[in-house]
N, C-alpha and C. Protein backbone atom coordinates (compact mmCIF):
# COMPACT_ATOMS: atom_id res chain seq x y z
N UNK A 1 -70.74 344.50 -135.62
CA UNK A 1 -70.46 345.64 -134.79
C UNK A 1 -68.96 345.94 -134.88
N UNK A 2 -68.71 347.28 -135.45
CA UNK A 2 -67.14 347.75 -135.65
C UNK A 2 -66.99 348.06 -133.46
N UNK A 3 -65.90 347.67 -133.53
CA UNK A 3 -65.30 348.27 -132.19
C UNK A 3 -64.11 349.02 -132.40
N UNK A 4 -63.83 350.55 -132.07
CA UNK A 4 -62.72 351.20 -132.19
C UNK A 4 -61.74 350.57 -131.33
N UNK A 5 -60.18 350.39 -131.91
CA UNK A 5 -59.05 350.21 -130.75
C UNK A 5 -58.83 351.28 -129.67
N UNK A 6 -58.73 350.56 -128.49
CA UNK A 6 -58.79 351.27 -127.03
C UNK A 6 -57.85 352.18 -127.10
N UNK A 7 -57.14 353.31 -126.64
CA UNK A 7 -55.83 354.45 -126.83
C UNK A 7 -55.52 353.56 -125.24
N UNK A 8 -54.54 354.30 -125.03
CA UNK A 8 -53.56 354.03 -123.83
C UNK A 8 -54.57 355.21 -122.77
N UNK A 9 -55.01 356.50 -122.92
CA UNK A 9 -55.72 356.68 -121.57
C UNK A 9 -57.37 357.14 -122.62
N UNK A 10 -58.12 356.15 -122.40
CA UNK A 10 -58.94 356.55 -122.95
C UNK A 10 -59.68 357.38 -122.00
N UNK A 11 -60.80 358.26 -122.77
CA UNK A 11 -61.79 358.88 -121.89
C UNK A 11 -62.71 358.71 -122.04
N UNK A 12 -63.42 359.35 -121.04
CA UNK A 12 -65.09 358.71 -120.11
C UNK A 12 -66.07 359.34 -121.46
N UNK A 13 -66.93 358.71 -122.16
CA UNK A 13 -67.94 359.29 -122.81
C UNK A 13 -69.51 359.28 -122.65
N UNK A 14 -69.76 360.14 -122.35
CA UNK A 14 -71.29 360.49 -121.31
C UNK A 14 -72.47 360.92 -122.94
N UNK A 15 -73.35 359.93 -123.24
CA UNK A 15 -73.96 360.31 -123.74
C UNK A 15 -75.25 361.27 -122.80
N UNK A 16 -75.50 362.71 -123.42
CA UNK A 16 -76.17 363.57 -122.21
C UNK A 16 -77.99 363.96 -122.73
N UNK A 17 -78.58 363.47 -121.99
CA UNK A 17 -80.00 364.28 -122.61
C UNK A 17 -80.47 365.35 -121.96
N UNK A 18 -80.79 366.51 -122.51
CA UNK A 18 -80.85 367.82 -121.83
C UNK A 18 -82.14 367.12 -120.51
N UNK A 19 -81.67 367.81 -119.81
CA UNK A 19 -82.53 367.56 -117.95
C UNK A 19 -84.14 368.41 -118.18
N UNK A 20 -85.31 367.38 -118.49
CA UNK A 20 -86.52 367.71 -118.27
C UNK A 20 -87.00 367.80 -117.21
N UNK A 21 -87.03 369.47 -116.35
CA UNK A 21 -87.67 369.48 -114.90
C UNK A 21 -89.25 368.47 -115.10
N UNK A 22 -89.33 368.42 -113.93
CA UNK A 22 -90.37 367.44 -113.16
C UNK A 22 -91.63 368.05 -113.67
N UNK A 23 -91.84 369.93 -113.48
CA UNK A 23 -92.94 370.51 -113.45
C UNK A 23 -93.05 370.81 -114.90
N UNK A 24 -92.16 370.73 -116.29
CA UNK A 24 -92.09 371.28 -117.36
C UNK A 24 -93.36 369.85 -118.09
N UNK A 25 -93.55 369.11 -117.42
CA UNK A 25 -94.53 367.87 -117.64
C UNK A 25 -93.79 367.01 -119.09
N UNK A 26 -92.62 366.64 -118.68
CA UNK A 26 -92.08 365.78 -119.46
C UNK A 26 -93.15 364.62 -120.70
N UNK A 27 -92.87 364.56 -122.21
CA UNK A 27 -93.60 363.60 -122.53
C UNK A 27 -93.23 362.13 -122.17
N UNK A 28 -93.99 361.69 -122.37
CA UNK A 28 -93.76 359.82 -122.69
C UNK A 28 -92.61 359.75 -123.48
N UNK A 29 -92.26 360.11 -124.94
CA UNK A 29 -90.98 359.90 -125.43
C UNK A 29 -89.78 360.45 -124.87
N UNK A 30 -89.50 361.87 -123.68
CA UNK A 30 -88.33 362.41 -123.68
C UNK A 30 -88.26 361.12 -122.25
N UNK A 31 -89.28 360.78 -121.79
CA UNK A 31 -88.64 359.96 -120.58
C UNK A 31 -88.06 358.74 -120.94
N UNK A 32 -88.81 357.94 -121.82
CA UNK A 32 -88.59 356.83 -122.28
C UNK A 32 -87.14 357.10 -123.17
N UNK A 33 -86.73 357.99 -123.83
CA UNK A 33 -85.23 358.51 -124.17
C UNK A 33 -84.25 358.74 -123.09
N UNK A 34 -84.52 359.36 -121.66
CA UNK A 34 -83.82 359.24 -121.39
C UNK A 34 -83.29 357.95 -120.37
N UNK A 35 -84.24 357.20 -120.42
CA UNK A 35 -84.38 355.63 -119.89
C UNK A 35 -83.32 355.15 -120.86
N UNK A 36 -83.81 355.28 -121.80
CA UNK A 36 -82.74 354.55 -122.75
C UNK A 36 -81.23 354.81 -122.51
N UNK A 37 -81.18 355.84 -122.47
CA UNK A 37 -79.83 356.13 -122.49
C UNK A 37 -78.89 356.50 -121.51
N UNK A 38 -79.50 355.95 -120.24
CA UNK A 38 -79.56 355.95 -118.77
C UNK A 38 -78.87 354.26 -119.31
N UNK A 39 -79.79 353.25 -119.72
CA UNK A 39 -79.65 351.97 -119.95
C UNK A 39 -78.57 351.72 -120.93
N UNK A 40 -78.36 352.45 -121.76
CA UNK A 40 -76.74 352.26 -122.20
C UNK A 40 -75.85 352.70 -121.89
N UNK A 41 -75.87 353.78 -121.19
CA UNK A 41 -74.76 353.73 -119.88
C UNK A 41 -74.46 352.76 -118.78
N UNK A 42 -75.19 352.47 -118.75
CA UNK A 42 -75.24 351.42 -117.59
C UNK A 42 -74.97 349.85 -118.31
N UNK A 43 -75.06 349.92 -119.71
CA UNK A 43 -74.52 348.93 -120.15
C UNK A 43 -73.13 348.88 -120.72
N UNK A 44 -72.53 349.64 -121.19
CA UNK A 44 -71.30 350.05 -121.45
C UNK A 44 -70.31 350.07 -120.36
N UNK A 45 -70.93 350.38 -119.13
CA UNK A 45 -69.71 350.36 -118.04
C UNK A 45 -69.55 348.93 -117.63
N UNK A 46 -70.92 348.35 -117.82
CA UNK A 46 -70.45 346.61 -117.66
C UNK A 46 -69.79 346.10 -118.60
N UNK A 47 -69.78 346.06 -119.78
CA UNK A 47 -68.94 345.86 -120.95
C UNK A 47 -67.80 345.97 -120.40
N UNK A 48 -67.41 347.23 -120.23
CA UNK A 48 -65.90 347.81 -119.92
C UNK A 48 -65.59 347.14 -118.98
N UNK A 49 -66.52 347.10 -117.73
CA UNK A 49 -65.52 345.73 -116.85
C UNK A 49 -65.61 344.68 -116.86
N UNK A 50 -66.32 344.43 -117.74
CA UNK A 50 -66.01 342.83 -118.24
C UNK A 50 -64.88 342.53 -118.82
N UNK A 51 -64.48 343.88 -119.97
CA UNK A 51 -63.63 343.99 -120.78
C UNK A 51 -62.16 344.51 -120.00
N UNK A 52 -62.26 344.21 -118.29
CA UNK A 52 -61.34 345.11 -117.60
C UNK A 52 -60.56 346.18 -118.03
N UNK A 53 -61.40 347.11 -118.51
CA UNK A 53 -60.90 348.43 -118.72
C UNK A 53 -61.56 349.49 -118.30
N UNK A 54 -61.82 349.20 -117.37
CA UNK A 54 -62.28 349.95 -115.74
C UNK A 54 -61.58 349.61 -114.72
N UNK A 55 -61.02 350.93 -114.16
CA UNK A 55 -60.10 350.38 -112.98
C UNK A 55 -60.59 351.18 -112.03
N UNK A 56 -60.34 350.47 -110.38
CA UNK A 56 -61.08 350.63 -109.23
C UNK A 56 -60.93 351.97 -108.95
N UNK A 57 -61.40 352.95 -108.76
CA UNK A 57 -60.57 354.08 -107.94
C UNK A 57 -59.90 353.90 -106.69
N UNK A 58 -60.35 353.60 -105.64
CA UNK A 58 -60.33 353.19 -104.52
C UNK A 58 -58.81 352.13 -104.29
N UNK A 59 -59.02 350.87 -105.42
CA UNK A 59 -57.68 350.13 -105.42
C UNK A 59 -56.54 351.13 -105.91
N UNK A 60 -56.82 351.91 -107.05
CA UNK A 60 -55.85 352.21 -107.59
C UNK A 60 -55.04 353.16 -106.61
N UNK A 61 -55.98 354.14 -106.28
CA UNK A 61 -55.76 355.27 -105.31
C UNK A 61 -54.58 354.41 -103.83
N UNK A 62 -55.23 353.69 -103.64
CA UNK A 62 -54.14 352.85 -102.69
C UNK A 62 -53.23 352.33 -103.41
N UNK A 63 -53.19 351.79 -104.70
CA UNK A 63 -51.84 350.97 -105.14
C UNK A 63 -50.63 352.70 -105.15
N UNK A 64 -51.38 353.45 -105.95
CA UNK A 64 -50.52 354.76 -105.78
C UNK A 64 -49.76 355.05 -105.02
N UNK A 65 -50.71 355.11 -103.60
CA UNK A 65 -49.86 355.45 -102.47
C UNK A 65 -49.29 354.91 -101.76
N UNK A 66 -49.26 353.73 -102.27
CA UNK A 66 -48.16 352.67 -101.20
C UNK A 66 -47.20 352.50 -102.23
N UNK A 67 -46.70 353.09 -103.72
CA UNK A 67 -45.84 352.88 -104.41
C UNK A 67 -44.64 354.49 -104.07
N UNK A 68 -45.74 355.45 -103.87
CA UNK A 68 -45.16 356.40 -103.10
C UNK A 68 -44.17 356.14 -102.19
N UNK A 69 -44.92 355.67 -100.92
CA UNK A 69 -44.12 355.84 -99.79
C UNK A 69 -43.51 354.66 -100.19
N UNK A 70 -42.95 353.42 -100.97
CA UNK A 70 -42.07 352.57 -100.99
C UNK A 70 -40.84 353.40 -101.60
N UNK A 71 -41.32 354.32 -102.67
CA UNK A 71 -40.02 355.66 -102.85
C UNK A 71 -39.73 356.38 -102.02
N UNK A 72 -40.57 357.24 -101.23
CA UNK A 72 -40.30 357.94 -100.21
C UNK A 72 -38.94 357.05 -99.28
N UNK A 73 -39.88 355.70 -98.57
CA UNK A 73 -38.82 355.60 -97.95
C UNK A 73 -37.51 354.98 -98.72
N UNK A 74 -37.44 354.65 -100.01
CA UNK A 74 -36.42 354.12 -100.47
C UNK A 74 -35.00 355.58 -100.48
N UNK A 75 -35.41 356.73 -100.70
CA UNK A 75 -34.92 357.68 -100.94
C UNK A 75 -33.94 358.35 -99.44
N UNK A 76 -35.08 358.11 -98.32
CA UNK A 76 -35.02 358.40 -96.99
C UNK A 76 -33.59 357.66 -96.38
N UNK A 77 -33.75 356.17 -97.18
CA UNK A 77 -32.82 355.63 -96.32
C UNK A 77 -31.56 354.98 -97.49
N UNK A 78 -31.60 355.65 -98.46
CA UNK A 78 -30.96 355.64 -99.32
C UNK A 78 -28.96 355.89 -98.93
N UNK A 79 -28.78 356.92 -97.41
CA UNK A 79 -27.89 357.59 -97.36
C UNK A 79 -26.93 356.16 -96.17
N UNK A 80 -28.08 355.91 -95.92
CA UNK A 80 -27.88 354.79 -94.69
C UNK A 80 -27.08 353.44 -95.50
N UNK A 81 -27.84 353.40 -96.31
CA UNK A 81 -27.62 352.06 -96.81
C UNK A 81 -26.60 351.86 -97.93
N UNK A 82 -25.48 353.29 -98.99
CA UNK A 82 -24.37 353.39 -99.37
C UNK A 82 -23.16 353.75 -98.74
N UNK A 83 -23.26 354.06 -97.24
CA UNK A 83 -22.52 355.09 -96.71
C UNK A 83 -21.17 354.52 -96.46
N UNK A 84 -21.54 353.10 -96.08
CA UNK A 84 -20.68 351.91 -95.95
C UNK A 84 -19.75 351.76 -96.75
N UNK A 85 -20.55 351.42 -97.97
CA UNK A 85 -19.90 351.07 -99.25
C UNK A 85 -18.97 352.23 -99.91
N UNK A 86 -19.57 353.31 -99.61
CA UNK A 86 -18.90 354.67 -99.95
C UNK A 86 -17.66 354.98 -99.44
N UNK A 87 -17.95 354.66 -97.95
CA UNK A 87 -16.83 354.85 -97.23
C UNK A 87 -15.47 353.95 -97.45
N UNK A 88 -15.82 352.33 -97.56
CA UNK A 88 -14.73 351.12 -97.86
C UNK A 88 -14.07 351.67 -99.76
N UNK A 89 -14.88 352.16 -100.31
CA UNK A 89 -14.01 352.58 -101.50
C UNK A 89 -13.36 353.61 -101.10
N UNK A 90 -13.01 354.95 -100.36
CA UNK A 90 -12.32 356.20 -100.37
C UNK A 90 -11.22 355.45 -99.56
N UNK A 91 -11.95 354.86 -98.44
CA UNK A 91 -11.09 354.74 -97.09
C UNK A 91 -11.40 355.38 -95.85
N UNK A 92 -12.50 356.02 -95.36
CA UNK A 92 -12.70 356.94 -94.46
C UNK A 92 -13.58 356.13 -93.60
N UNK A 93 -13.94 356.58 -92.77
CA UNK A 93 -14.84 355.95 -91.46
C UNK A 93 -16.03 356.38 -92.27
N UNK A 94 -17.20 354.69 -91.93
CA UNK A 94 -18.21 355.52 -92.57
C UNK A 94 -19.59 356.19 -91.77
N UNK A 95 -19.15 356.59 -90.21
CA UNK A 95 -19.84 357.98 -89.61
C UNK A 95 -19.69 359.10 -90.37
N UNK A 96 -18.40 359.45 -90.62
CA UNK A 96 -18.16 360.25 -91.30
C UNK A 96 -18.36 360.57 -93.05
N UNK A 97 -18.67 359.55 -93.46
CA UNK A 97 -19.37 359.41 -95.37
C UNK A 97 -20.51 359.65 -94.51
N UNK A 98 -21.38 359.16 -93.36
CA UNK A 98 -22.72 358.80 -93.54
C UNK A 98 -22.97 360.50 -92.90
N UNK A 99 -22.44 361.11 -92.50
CA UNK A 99 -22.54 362.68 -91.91
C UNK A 99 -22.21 363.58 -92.89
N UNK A 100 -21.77 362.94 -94.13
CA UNK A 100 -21.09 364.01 -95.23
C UNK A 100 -22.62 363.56 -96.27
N UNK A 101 -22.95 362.76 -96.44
CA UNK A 101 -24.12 362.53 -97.84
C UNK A 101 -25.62 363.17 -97.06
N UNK A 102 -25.10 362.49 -95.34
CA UNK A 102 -27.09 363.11 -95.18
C UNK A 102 -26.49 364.59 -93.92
N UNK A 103 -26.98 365.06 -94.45
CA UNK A 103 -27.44 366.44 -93.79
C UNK A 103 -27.87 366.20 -92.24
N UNK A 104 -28.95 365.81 -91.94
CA UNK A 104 -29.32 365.44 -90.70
C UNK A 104 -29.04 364.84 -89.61
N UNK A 105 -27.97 363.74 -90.14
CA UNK A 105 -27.34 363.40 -89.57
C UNK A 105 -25.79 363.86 -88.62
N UNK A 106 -26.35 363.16 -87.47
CA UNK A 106 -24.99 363.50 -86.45
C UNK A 106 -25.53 363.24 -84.86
């Protein structure tokens, strides 16, 4: 069995069998086809996480957003935490660096 090398974002591949309504009286072979291929889907996604190259939505979606707000607030308090240092290099009081870099402040 050849296996292609994985790309960096690979994508989802859906093998599709056209949808036999219920009343069109499906044969024995289109069901048993699409059994099949119902069953290699369903085997391929275990592969893949066996092969951990399936990732959670749910984890990821949270790792996201808590990498967010660790920027968010890194950014937030960014003005707080040089103002000091800013100030001991010029020479100035640093109320006054810390009222000159953040806006909001005062």
């Amino acid at each position: 069995m050849v296996v292609a090398p994985v790309t960096s974002a690979p994508t989802p591949q859906r093998e599709t069998t056209p949808a036999v309504p219920a009343s069109a009286g499906a044969t024995f072979a289109q069901a048993r086809t699409a059994h099949e291929v119902a069953k290699a889907q369903k085997a391929r996604i275990q592969v893949d996480r066996l092969k951990e190259e399936v990732v959670d939505r749910a984890r990821a979606t949270a790792l996201v957003f808590k990498l967010a707000r660790q920027e968010r607030d890194s950014w937030i308090t960014w003005p707080a935490r040089v103002a000091g240092q800013m100030a001991a290099e010029i020479g100035i009081d640093p109320h006054d660096e810390l009222a000159a870099i953040e806006p909001n402040f005062r």
